[in-house]
PDB file of N, CA and C in Angstrom:
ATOM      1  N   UNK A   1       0.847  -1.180   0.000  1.00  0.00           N
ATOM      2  CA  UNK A   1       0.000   0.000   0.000  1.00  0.00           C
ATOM      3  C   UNK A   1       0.884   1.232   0.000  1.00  0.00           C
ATOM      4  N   UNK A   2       0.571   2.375  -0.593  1.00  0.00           N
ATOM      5  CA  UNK A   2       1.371   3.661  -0.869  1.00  0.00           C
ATOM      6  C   UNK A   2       0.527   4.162  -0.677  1.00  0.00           C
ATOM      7  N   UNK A   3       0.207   5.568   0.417  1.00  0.00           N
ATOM      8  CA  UNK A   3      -0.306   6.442   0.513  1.00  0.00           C
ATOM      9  C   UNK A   3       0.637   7.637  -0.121  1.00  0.00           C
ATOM     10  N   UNK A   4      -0.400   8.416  -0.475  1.00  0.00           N
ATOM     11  CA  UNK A   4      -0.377   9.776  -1.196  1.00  0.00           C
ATOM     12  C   UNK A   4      -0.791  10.988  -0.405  1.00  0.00           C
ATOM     13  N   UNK A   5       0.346  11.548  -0.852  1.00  0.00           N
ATOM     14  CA  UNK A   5      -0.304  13.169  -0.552  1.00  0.00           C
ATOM     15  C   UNK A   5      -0.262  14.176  -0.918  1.00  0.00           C
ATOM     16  N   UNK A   6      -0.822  15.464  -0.854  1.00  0.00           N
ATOM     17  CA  UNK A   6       0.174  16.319  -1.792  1.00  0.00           C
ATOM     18  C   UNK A   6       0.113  17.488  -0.631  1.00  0.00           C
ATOM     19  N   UNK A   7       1.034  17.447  -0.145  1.00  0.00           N
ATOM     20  CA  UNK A   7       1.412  19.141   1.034  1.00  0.00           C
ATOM     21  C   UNK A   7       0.750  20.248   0.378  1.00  0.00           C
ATOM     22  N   UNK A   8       0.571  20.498  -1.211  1.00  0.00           N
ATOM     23  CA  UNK A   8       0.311  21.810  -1.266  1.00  0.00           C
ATOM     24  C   UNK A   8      -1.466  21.659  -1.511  1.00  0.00           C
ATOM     25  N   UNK A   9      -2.088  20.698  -1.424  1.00  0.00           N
ATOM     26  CA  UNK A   9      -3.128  20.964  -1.807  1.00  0.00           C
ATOM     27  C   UNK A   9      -4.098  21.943  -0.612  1.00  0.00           C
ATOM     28  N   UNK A  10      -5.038  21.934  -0.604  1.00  0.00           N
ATOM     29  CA  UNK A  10      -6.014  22.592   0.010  1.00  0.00           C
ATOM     30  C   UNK A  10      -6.704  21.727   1.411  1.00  0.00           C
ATOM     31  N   UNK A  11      -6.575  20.378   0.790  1.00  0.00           N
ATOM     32  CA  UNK A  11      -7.632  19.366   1.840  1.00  0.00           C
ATOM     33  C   UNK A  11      -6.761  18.938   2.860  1.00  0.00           C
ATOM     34  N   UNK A  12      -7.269  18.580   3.945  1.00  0.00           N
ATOM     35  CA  UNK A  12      -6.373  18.635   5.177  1.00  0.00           C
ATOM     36  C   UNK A  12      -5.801  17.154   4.780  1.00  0.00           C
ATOM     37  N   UNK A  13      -4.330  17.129   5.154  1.00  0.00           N
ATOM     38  CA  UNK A  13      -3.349  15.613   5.209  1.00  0.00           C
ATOM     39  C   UNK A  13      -4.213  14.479   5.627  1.00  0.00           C
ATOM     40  N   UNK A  14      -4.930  14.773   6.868  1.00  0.00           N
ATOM     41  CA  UNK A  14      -5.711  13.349   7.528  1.00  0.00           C
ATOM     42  C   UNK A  14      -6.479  12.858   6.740  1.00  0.00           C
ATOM     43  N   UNK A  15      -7.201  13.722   5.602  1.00  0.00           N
ATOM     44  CA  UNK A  15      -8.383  13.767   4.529  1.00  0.00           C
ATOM     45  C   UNK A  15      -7.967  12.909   3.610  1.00  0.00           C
ATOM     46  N   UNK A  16      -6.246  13.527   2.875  1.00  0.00           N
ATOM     47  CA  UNK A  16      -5.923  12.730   1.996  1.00  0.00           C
ATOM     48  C   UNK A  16      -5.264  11.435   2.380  1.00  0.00           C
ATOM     49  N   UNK A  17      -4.843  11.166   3.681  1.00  0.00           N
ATOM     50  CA  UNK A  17      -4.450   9.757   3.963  1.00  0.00           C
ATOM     51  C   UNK A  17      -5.380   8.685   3.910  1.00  0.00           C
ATOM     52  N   UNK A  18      -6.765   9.463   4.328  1.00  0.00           N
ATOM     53  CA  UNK A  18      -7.906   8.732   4.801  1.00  0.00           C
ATOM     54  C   UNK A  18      -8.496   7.958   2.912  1.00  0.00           C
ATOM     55  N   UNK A  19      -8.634   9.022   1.619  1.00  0.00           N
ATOM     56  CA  UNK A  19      -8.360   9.099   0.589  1.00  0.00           C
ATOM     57  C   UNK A  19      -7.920   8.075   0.281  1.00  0.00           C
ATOM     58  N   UNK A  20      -6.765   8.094  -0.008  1.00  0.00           N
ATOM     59  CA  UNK A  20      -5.734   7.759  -0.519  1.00  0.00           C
ATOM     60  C   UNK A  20      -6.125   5.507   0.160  1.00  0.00           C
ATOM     61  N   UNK A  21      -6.329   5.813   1.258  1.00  0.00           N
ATOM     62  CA  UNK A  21      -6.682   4.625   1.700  1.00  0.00           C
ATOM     63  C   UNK A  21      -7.968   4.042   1.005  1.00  0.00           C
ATOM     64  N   UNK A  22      -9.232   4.751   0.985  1.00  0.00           N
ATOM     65  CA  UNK A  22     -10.385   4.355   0.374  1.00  0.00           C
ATOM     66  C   UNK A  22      -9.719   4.055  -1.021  1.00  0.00           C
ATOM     67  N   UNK A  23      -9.172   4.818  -1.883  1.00  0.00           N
ATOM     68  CA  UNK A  23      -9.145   4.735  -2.811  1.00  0.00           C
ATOM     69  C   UNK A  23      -7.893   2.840  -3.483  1.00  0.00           C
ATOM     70  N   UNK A  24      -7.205   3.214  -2.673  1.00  0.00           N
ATOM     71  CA  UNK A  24      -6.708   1.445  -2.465  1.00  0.00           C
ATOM     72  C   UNK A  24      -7.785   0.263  -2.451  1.00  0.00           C
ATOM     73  N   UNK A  25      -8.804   0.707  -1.548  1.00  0.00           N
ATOM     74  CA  UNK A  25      -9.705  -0.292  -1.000  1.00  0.00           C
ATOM     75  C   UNK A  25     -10.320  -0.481  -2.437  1.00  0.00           C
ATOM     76  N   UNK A  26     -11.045   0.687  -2.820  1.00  0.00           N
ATOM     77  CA  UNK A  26     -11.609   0.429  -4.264  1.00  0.00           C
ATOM     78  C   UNK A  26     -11.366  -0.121  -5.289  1.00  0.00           C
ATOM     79  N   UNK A  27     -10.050   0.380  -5.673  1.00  0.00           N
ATOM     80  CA  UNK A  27      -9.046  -0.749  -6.702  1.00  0.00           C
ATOM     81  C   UNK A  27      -9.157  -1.622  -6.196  1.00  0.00           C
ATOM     82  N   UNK A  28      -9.505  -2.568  -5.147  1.00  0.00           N
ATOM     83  CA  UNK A  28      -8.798  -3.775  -4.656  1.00  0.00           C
ATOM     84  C   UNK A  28      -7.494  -3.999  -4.482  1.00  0.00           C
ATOM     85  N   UNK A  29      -6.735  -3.009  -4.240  1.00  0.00           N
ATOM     86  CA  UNK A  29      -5.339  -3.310  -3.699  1.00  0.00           C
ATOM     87  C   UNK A  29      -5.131  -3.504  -2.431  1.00  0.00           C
ATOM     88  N   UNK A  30      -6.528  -3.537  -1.734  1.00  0.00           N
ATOM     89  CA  UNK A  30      -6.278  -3.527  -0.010  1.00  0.00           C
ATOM     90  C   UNK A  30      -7.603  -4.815  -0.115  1.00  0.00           C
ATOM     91  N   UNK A  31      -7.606  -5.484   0.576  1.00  0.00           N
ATOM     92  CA  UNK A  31      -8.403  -6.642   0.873  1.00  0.00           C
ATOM     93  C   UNK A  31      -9.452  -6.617   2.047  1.00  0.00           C
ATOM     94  N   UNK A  32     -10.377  -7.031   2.987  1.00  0.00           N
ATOM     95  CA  UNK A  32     -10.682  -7.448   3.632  1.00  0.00           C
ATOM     96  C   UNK A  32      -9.678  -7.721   4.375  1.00  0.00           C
ATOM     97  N   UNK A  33      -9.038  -7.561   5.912  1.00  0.00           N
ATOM     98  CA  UNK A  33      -7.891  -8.811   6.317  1.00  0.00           C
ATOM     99  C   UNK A  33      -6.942  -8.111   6.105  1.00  0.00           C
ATOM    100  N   UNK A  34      -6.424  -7.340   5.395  1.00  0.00           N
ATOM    101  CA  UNK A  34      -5.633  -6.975   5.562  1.00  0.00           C
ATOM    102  C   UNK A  34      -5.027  -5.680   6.621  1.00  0.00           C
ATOM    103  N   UNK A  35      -3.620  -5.646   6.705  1.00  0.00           N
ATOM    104  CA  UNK A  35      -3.338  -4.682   7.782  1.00  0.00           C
ATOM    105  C   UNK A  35      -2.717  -3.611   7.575  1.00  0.00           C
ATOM    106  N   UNK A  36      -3.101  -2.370   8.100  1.00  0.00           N
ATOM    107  CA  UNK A  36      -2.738  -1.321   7.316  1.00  0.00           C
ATOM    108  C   UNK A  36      -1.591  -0.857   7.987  1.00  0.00           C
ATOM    109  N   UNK A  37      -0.770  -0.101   6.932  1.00  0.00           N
ATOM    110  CA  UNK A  37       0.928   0.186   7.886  1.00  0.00           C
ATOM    111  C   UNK A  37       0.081   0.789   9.012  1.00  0.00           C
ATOM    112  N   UNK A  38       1.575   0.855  10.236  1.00  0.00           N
ATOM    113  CA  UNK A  38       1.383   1.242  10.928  1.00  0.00           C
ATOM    114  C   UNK A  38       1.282   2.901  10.876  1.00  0.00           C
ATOM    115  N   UNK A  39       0.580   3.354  12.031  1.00  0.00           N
ATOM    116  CA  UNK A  39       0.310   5.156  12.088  1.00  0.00           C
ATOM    117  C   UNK A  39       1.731   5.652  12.008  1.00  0.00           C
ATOM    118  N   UNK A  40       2.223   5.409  12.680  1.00  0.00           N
ATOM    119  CA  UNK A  40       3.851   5.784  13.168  1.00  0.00           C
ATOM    120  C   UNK A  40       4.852   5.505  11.643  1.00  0.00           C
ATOM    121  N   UNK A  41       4.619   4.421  11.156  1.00  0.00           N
ATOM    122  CA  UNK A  41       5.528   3.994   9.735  1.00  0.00           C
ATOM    123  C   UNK A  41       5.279   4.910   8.951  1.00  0.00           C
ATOM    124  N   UNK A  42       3.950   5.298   8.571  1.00  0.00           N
ATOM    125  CA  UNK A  42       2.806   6.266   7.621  1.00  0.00           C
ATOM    126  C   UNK A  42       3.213   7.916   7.513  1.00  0.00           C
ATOM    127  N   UNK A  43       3.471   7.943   8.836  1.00  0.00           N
ATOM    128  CA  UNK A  43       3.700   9.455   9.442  1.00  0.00           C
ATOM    129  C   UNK A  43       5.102   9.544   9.354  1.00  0.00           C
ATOM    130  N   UNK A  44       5.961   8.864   9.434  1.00  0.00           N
ATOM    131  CA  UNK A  44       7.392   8.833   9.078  1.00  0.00           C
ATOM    132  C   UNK A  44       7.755   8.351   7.597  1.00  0.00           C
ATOM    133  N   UNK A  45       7.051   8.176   6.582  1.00  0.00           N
ATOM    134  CA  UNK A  45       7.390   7.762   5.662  1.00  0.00           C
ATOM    135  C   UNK A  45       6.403   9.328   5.244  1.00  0.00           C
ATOM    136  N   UNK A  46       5.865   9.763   5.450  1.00  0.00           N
ATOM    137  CA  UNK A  46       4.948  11.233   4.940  1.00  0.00           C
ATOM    138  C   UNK A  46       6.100  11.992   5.228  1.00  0.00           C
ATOM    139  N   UNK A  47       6.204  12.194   6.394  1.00  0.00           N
ATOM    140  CA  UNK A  47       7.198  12.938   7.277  1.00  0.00           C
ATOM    141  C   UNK A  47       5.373  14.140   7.786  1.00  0.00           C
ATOM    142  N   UNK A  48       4.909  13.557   8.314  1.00  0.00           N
ATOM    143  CA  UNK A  48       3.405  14.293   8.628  1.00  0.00           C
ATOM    144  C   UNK A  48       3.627  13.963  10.349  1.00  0.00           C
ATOM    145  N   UNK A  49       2.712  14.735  11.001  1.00  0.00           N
ATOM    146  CA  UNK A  49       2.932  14.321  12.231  1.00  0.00           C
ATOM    147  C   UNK A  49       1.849  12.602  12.234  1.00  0.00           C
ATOM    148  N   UNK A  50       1.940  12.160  13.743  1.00  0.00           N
ATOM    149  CA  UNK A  50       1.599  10.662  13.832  1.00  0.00           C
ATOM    150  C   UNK A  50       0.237  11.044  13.958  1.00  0.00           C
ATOM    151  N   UNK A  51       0.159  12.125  14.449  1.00  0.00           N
ATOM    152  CA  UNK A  51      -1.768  12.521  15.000  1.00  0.00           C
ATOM    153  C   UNK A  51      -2.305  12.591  13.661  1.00  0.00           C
ATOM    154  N   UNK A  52      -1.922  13.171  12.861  1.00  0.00           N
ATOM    155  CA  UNK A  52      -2.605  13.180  11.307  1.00  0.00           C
ATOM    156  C   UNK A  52      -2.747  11.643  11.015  1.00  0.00           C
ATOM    157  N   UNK A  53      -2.071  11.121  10.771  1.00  0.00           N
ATOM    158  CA  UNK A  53      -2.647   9.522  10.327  1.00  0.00           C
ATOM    159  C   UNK A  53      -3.295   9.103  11.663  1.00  0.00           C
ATOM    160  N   UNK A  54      -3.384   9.245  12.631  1.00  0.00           N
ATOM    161  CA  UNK A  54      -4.257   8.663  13.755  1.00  0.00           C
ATOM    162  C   UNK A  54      -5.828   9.241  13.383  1.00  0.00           C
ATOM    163  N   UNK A  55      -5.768  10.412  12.852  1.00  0.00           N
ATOM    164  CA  UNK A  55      -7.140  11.034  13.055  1.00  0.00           C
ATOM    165  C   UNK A  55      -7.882   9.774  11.426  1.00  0.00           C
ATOM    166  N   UNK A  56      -6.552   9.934  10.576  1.00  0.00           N
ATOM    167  CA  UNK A  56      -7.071   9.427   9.064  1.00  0.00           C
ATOM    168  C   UNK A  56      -7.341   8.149   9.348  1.00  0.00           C
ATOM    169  N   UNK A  57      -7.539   7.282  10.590  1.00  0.00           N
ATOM    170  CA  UNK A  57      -7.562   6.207  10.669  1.00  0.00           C
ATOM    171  C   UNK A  57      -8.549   5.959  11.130  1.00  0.00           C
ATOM    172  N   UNK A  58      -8.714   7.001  11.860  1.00  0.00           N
ATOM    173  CA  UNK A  58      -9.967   6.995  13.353  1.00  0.00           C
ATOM    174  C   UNK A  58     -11.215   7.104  12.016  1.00  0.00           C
ATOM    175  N   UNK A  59     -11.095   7.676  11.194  1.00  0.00           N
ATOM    176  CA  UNK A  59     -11.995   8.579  10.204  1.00  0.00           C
ATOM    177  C   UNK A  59     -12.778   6.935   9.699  1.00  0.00           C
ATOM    178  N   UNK A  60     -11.597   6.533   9.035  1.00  0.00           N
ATOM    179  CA  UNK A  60     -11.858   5.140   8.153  1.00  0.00           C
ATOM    180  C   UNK A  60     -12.850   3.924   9.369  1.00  0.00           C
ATOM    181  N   UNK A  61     -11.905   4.624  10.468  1.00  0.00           N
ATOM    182  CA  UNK A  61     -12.718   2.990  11.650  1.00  0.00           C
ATOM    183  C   UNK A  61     -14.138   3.482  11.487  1.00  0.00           C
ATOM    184  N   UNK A  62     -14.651   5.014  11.909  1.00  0.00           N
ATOM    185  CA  UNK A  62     -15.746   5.567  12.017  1.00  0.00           C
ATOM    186  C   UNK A  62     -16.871   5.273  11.102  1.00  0.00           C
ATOM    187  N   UNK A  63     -16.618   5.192   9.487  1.00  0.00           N
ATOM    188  CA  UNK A  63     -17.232   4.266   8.573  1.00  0.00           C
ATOM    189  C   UNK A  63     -16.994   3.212   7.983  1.00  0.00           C
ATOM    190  N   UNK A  64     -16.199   2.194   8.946  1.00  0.00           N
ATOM    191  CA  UNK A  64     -16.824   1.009   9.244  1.00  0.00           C
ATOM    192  C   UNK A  64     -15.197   0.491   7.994  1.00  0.00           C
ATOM    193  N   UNK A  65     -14.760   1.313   7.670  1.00  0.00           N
ATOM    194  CA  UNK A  65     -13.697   0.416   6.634  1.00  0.00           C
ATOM    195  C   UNK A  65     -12.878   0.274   7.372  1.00  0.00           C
ATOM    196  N   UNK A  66     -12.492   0.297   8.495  1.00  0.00           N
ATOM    197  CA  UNK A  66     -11.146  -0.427   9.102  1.00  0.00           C
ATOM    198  C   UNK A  66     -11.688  -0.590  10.430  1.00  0.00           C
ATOM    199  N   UNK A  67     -11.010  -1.834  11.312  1.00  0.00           N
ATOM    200  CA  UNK A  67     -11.441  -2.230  12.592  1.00  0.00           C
ATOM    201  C   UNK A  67      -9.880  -1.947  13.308  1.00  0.00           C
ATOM    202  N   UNK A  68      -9.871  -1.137  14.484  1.00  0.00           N
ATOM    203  CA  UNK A  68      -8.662  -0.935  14.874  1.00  0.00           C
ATOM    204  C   UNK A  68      -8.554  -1.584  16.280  1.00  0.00           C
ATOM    205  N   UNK A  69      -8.044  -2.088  16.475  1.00  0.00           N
ATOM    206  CA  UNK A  69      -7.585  -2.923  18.176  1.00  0.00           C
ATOM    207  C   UNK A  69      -6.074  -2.468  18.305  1.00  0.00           C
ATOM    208  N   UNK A  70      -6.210  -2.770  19.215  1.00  0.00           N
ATOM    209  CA  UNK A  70      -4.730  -2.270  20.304  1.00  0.00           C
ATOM    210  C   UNK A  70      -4.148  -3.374  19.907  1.00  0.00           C
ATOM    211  N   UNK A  71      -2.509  -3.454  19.739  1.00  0.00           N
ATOM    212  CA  UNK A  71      -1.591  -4.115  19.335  1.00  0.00           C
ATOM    213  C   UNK A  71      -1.877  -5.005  18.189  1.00  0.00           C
ATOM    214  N   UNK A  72      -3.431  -5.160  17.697  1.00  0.00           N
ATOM    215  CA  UNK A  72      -2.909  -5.285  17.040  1.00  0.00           C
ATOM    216  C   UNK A  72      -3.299  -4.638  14.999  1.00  0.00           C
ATOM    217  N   UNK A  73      -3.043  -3.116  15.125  1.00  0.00           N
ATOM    218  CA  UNK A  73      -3.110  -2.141  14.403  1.00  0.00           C
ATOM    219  C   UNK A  73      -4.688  -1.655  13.796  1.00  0.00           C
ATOM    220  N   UNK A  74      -4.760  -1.394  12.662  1.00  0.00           N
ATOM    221  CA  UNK A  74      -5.498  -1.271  11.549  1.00  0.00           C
ATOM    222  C   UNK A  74      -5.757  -2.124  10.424  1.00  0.00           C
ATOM    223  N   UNK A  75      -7.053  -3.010  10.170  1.00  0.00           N
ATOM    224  CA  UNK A  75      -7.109  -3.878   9.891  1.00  0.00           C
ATOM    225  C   UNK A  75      -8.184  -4.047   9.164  1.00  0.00           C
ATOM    226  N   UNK A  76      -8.561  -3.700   7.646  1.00  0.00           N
ATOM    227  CA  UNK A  76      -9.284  -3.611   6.997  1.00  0.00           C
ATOM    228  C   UNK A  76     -10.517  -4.267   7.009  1.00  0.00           C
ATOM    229  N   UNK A  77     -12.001  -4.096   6.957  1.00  0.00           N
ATOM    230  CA  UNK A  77     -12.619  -5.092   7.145  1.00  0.00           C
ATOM    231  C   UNK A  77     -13.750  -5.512   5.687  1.00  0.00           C
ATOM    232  N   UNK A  78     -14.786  -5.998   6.115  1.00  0.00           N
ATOM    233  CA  UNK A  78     -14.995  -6.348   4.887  1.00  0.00           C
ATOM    234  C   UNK A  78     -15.967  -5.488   3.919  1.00  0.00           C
ATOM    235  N   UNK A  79     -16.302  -4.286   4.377  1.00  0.00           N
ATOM    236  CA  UNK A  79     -16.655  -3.533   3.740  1.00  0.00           C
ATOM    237  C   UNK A  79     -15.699  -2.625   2.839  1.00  0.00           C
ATOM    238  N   UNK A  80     -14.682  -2.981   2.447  1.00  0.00           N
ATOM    239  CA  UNK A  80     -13.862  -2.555   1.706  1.00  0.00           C
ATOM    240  C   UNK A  80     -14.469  -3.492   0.141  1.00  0.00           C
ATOM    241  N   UNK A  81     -14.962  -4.721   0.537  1.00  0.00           N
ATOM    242  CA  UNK A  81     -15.512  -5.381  -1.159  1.00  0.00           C
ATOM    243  C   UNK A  81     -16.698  -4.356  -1.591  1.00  0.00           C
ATOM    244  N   UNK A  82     -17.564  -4.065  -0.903  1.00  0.00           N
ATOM    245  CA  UNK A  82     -18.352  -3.343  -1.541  1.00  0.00           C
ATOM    246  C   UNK A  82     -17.589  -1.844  -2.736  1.00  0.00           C
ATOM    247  N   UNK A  83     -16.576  -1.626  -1.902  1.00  0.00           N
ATOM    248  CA  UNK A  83     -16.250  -0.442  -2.760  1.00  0.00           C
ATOM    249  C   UNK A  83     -15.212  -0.847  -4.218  1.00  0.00           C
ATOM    250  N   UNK A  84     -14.579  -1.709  -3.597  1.00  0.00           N
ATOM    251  CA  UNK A  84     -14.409  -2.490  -4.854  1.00  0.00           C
ATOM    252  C   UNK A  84     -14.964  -3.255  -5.837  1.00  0.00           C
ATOM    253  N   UNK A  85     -16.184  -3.314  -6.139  1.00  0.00           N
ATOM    254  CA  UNK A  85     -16.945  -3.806  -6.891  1.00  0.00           C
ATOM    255  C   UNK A  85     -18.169  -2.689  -7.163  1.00  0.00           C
ATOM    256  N   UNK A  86     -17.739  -1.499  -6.963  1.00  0.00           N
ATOM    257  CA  UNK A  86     -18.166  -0.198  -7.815  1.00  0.00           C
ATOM    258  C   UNK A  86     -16.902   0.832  -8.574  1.00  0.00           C
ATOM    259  N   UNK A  87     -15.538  -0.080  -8.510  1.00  0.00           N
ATOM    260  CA  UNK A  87     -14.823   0.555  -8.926  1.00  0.00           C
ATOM    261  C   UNK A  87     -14.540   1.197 -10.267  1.00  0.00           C
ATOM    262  N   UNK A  88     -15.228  -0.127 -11.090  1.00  0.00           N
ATOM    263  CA  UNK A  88     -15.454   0.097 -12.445  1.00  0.00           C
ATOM    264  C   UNK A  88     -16.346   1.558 -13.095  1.00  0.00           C
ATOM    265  N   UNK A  89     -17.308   1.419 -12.029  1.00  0.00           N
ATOM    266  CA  UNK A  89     -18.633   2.549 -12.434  1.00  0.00           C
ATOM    267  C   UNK A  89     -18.131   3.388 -11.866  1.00  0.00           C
ATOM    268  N   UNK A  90     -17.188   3.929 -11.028  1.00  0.00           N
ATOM    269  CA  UNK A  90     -17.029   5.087 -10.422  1.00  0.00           C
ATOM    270  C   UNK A  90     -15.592   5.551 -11.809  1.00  0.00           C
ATOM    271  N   UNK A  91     -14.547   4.813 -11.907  1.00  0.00           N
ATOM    272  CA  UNK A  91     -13.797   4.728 -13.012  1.00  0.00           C
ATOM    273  C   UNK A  91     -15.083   5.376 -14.478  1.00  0.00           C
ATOM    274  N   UNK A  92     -15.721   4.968 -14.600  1.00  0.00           N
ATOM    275  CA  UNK A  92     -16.725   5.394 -15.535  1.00  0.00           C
ATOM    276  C   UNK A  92     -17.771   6.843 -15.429  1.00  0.00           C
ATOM    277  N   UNK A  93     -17.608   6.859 -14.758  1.00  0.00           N
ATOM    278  CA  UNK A  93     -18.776   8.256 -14.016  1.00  0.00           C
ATOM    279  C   UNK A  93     -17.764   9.241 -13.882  1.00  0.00           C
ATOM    280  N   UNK A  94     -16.391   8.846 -14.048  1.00  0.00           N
ATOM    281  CA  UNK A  94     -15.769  10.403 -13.594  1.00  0.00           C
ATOM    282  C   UNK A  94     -15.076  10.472 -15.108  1.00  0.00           C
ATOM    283  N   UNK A  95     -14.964   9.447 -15.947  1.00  0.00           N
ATOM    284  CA  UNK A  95     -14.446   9.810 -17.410  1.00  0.00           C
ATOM    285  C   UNK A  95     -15.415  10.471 -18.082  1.00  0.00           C
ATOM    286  N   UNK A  96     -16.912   9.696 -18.311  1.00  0.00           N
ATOM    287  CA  UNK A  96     -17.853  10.615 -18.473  1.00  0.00           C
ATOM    288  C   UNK A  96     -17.954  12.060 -17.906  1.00  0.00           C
ATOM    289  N   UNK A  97     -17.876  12.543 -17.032  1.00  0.00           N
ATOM    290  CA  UNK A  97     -17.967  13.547 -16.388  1.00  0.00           C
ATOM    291  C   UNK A  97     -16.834  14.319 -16.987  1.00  0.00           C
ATOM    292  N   UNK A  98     -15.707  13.769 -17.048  1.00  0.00           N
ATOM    293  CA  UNK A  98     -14.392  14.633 -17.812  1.00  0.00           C
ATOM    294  C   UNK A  98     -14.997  14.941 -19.184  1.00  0.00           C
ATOM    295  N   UNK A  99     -15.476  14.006 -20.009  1.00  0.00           N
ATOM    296  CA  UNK A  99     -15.921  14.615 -21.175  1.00  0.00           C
ATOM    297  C   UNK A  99     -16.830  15.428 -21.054  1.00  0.00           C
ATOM    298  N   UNK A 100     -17.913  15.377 -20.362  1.00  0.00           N
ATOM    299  CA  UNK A 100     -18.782  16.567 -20.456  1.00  0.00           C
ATOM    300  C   UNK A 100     -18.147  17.758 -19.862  1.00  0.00           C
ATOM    301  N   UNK A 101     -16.946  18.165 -19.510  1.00  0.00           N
ATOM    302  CA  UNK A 101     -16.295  19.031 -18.513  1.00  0.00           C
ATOM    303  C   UNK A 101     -16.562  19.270 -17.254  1.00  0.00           C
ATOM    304  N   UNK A 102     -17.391  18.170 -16.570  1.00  0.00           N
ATOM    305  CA  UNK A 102     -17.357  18.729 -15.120  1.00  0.00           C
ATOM    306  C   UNK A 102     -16.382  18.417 -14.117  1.00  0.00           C
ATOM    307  N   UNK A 103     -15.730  18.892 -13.188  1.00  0.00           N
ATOM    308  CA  UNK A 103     -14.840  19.179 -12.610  1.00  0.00           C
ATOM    309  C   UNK A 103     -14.857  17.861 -11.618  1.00  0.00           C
ATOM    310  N   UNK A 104     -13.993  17.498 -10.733  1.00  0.00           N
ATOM    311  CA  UNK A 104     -14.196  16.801  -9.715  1.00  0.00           C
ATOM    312  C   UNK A 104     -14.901  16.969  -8.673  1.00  0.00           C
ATOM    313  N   UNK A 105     -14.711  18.106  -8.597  1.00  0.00           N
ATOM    314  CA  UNK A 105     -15.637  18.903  -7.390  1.00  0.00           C
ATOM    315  C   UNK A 105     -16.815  18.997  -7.477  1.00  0.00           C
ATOM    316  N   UNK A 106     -17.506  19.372  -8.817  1.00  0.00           N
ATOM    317  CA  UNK A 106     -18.549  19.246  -9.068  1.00  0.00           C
ATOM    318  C   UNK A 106     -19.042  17.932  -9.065  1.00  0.00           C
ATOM    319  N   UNK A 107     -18.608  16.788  -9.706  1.00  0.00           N
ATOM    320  CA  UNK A 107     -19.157  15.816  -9.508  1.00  0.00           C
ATOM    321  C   UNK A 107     -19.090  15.309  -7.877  1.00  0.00           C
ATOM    322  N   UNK A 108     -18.215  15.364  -7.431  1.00  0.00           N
ATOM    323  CA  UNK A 108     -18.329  15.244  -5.710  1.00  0.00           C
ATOM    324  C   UNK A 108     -19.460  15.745  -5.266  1.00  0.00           C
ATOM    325  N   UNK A 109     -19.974  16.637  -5.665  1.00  0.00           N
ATOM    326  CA  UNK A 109     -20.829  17.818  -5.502  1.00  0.00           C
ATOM    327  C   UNK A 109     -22.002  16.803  -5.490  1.00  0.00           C
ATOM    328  N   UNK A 110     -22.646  16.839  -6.922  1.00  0.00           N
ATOM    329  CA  UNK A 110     -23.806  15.771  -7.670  1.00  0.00           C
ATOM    330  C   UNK A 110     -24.078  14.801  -7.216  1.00  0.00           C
ATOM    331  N   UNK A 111     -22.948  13.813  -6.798  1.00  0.00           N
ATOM    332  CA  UNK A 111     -23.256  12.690  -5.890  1.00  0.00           C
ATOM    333  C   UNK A 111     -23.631  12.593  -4.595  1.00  0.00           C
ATOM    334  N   UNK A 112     -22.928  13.790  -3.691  1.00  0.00           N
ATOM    335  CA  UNK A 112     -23.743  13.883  -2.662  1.00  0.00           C
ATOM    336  C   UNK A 112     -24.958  14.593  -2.961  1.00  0.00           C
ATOM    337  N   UNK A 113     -25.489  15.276  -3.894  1.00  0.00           N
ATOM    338  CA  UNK A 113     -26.643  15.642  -3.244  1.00  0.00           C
ATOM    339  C   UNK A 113     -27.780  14.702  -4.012  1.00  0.00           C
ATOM    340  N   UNK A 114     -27.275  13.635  -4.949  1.00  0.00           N
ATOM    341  CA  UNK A 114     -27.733  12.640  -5.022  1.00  0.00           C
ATOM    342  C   UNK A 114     -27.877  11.595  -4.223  1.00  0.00           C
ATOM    343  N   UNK A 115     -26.917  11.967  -3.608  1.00  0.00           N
ATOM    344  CA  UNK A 115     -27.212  10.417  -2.612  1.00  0.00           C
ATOM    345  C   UNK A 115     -28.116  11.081  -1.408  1.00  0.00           C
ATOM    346  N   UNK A 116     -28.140  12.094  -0.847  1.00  0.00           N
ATOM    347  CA  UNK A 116     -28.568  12.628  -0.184  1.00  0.00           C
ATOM    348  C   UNK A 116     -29.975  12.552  -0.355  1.00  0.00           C
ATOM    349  N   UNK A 117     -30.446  12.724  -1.279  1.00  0.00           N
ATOM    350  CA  UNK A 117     -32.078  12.856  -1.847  1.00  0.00           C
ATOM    351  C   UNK A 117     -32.580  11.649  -2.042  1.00  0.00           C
ATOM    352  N   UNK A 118     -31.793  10.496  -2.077  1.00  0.00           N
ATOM    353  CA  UNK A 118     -32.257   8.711  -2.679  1.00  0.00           C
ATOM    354  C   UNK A 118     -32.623   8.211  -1.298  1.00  0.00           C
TER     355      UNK A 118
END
């Protein structure tokens, strides 16, 4: 797993770790079962403080994509298949969306207030 980030963007670090993680899960590069680096490895390989990946972790436990226990870390669970098996259509909904020119944001936009209204 490789988390991403980009220092200069706008969205807070914990946001894009948290990101950067969903977005693994989706590809299927992260499994069910599997264990996510440690906070401390994450934050030293960012060079970010450790509280930023603690919060990006806490974020992920909070909706249900990672189960965290003491000793023994972060530990993906199985709601990570669901997002991987919309990866294709989400891959599809944002190329479409590039051709019609709408922005990311905007489509971020559309979907929540689609999902919001369903």
């Amino acid at each position: 797993m490789l988390v991403r980030v980009d220092p200069g963007s706008d969205i807070p670090l914990f946001a894009q770790v948290a990101a950067s993680v969903r977005a693994d899960a989706a590809a299927g590069r992260l499994r069910p079962g599997d264990r996510l680096p440690s906070a401390r490895d994450v934050a030293g390989a960012l060079g970010v403080n450790l509280h930023t990946v603690l919060r990006a972790y806490q974020e992920l436990r909070d909706e249900g994509l990672v189960d965290m226990r003491r000793g023994r870390g972060a530990v993906v669970t199985d709601a990570a298949a669901p997002l991987a098996q919309l990866h294709d259509d989400v891959v599809a909904l944002t190329l479409r969306a590039r051709d019609l020119g709408l922005s990311p944001d905007m489509l971020a936009s559309l979907v929540k207030e689609i999902a919001r209204d369903r």
